[in-house]
Protein backbone atom coordinates (compact mmCIF):
# COMPACT_ATOMS: atom_id res chain seq x y z
CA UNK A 1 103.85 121.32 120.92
CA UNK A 2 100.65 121.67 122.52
CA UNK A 3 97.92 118.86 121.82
CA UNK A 4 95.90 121.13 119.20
CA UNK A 5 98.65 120.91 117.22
CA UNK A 6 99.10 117.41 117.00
CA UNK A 7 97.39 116.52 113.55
CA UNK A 8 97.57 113.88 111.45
CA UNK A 9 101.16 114.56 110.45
CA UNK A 10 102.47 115.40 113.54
CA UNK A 11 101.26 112.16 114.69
CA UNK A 12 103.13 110.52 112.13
CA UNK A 13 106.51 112.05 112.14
CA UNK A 14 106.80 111.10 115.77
CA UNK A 15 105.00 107.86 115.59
CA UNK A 16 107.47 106.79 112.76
CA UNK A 17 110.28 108.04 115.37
CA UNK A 18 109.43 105.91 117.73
CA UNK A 19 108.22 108.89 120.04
CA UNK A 20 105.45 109.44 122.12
CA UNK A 21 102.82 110.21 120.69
CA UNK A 22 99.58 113.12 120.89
CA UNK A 23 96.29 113.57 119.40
CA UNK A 24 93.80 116.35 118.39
CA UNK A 25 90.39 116.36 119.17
CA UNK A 26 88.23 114.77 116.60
CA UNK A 27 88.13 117.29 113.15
CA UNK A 28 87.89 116.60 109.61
CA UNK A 29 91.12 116.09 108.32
CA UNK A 30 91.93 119.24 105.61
CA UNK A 31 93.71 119.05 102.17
CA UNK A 32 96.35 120.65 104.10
CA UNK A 33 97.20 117.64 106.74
CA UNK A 34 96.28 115.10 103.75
CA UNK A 35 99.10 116.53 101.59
CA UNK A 36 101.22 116.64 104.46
CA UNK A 37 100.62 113.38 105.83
CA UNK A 38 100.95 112.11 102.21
CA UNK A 39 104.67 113.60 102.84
CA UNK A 40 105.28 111.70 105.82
CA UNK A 41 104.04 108.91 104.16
CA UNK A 42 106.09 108.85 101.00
CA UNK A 43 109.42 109.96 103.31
CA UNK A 44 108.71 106.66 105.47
CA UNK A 45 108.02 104.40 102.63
CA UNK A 46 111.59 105.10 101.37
CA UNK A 47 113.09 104.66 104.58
CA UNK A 48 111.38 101.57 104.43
CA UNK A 49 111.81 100.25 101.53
CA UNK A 50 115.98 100.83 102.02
CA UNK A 51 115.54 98.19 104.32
CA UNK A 52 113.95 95.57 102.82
CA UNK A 53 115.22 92.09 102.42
CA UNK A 54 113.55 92.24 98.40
CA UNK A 55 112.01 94.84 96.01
CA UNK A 56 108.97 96.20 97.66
CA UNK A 57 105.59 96.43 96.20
CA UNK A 58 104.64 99.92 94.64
CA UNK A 59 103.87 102.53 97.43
CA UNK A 60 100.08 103.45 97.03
CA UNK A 61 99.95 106.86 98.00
CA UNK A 62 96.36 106.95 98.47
CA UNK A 63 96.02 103.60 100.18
CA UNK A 64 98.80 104.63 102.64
CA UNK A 65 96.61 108.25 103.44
CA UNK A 66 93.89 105.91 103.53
CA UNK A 67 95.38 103.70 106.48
CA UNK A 68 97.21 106.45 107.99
CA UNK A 69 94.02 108.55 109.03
CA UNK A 70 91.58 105.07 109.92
CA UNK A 71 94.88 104.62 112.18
CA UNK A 72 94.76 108.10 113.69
CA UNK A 73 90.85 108.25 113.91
CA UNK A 74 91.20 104.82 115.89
CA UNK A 75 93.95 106.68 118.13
CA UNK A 76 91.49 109.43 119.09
CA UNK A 77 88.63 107.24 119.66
CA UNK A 78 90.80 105.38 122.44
CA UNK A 79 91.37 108.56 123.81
CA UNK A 80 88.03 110.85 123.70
CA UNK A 81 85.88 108.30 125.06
CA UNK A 82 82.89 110.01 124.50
CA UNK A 83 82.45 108.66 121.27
CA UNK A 84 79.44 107.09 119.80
CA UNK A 85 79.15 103.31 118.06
CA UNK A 86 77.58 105.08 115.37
CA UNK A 87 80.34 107.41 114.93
CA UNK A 88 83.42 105.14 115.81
CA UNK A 89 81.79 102.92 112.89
CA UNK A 90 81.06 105.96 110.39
CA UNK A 91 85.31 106.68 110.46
CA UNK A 92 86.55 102.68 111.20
CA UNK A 93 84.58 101.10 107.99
CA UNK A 94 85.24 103.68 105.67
CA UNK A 95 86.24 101.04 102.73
CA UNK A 96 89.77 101.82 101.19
CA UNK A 97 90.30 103.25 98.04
CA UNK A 98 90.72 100.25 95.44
CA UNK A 99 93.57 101.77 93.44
CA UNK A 100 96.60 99.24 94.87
CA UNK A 101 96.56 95.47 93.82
CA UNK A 102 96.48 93.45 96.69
CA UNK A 103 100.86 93.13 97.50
CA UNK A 104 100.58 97.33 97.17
CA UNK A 105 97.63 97.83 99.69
CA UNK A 106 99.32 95.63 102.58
CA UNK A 107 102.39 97.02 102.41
CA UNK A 108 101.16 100.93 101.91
CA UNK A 109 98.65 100.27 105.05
CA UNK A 110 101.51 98.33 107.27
CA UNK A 111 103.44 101.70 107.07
CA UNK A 112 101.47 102.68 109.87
CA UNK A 113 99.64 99.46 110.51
CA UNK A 114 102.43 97.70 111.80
CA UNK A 115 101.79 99.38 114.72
CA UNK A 116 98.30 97.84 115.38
CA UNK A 117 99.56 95.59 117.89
CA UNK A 118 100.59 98.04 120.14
CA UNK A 119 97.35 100.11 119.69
CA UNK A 120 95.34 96.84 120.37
CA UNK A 121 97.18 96.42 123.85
CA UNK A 122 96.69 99.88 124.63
CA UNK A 123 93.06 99.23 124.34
CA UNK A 124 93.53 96.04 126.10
CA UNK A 125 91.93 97.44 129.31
CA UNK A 126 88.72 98.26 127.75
CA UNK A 127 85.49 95.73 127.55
CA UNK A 128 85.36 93.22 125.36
CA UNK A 129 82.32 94.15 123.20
CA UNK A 130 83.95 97.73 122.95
CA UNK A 131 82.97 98.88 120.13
CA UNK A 132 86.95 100.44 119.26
CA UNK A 133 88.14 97.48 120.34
CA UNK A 134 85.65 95.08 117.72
CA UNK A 135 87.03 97.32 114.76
CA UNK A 136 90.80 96.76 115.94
CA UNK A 137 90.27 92.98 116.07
CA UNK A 138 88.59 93.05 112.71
CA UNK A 139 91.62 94.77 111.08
CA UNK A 140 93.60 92.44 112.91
CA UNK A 141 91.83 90.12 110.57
CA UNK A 142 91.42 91.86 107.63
CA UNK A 143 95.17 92.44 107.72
CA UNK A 144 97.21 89.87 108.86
CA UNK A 145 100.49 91.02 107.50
CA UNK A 146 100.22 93.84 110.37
CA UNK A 147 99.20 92.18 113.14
CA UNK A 148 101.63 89.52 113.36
CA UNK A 149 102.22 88.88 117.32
CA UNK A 150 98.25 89.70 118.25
CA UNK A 151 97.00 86.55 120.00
CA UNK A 152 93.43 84.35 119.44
CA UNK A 153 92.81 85.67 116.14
CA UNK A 154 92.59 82.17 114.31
CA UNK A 155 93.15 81.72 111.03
CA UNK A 156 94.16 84.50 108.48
CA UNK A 157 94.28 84.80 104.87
CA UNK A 158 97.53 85.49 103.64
CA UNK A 159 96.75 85.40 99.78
CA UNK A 160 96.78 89.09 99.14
CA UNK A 161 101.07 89.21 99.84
CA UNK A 162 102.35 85.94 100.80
CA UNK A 163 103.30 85.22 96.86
CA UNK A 164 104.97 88.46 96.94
CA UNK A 165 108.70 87.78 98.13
CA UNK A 166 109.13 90.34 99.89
CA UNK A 167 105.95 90.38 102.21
CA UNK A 168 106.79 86.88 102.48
CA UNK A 169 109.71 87.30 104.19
CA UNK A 170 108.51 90.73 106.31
CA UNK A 171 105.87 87.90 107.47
CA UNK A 172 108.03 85.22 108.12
CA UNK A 173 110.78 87.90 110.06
CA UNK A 174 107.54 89.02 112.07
CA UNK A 175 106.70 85.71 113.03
CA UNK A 176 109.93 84.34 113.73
CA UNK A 177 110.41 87.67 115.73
CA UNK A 178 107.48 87.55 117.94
CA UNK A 179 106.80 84.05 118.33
CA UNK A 180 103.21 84.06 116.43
CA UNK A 181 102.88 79.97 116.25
CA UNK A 182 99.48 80.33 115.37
CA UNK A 183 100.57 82.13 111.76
CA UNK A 184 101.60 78.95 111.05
CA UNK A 185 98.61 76.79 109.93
CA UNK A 186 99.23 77.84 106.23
CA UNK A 187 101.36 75.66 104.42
CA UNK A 188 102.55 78.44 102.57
CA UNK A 189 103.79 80.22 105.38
CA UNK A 190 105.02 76.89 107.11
CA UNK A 191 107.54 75.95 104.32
CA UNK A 192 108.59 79.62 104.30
CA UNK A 193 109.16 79.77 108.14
CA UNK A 194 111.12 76.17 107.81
CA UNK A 195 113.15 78.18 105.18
CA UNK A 196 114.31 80.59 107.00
CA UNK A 197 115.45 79.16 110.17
CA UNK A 198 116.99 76.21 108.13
CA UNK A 199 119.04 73.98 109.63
CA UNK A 200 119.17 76.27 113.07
CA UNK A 201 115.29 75.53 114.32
CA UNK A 202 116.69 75.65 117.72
CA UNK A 203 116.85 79.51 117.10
CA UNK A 204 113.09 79.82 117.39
CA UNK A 205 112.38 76.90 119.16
CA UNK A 206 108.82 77.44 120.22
CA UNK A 207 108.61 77.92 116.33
CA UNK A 208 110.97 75.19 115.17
CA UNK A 209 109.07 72.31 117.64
CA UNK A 210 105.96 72.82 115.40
CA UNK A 211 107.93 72.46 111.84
CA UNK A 212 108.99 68.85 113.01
CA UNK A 213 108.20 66.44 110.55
């Protein structure tokens, strides 16, 4: 497949495979690639959701699009670095559309989000005040159930999913899984963490030291 071809829903079927990944040069996306994408999307969310420790929120279709192509768009701009502010901004702050409740937007935009770690330490190399990189650490933010394992973020707010038992535990899997002691300052999220490891601590013990009483 030669890099022309690699639109939005090429990038996803082999970014959902766990495959190296391609993009286009910068284009507006068509109906075409949005209904496709919206495909991937909806193929991926069931996948998903078969795996799920609890019912999952309703899949946003729109929301997920949404995410998908600020993802892509943020994928290009790492690559074509010829980019403007202006322009990087124009694509990176283009507000979601408000059709999910809060449980349904984080878990539609983690689809592909959850891979914003990994895009942030690709674009670990570049300056600080990068202007890609200030966007990335805002989402990083802005969506904390995704970027579980990012460091020196401070404190998140986890009151759009954490009531929502199956985020919940997605966020307390991530955190046990990557070692995020800093997710921990909510008491919310504490108890839940303490939950889940139990009576075994020991298991995550960088985690475990900080539930002491």
């Amino acid at each position: 497949m030669q890099a022309k071809d690699w639109g939005l829903p090429e990038f996803l079927v082999e970014l959902f495979r766990g495959s190296r990944v391609h993009v286009a040069a910068l284009s507006e996306f068509t109906a075409d690639e949005r209904q496709n994408a919206a495909r991937v999307l909806t193929e991926w969310d069931q996948a998903c959701r078969s795996d799920m420790p609890e019912n999952a929120p309703p899949f946003c279709k729109t929301t997920a699009v949404w995410g998908a192509e600020r993802f892509y768009r943020a994928c290009q701009f790492l690559v074509f670095r010829d980019c403007s502010a202006e322009a990087i901004a124009a694509e990176l702050t283009l507000a979601r559309p408000k059709a999910a409740a809060p449980a349904s937007a984080a878990y539609s935009v983690d689809l592909t989000w959850r891979f914003l770690p990994d895009l942030l330490k690709l674009a670990s190399g570049l300056a600080s005040d990068d202007p890609l990189v200030n966007h990335l650490w805002r989402w990083a933010v802005e969506w904390p159930l995704s970027s579980v394992g990012v460091p020196n973020l401070g404190e998140v707010d986890v009151s759009g999913f954490v009531e929502d038992p199956c985020l919940r535990t997605l966020y307390v899997d991530r955190i046990i899984a990557r070692r995020d002691r800093t997710r921990l300052t909510d008491e919310r999220v504490r108890d839940a963490v303490r939950e889940a490891l139990g009576a075994f601590p020991e298991l995550a013990p960088e985690i475990g030291a900080l539930l002491t009483p």
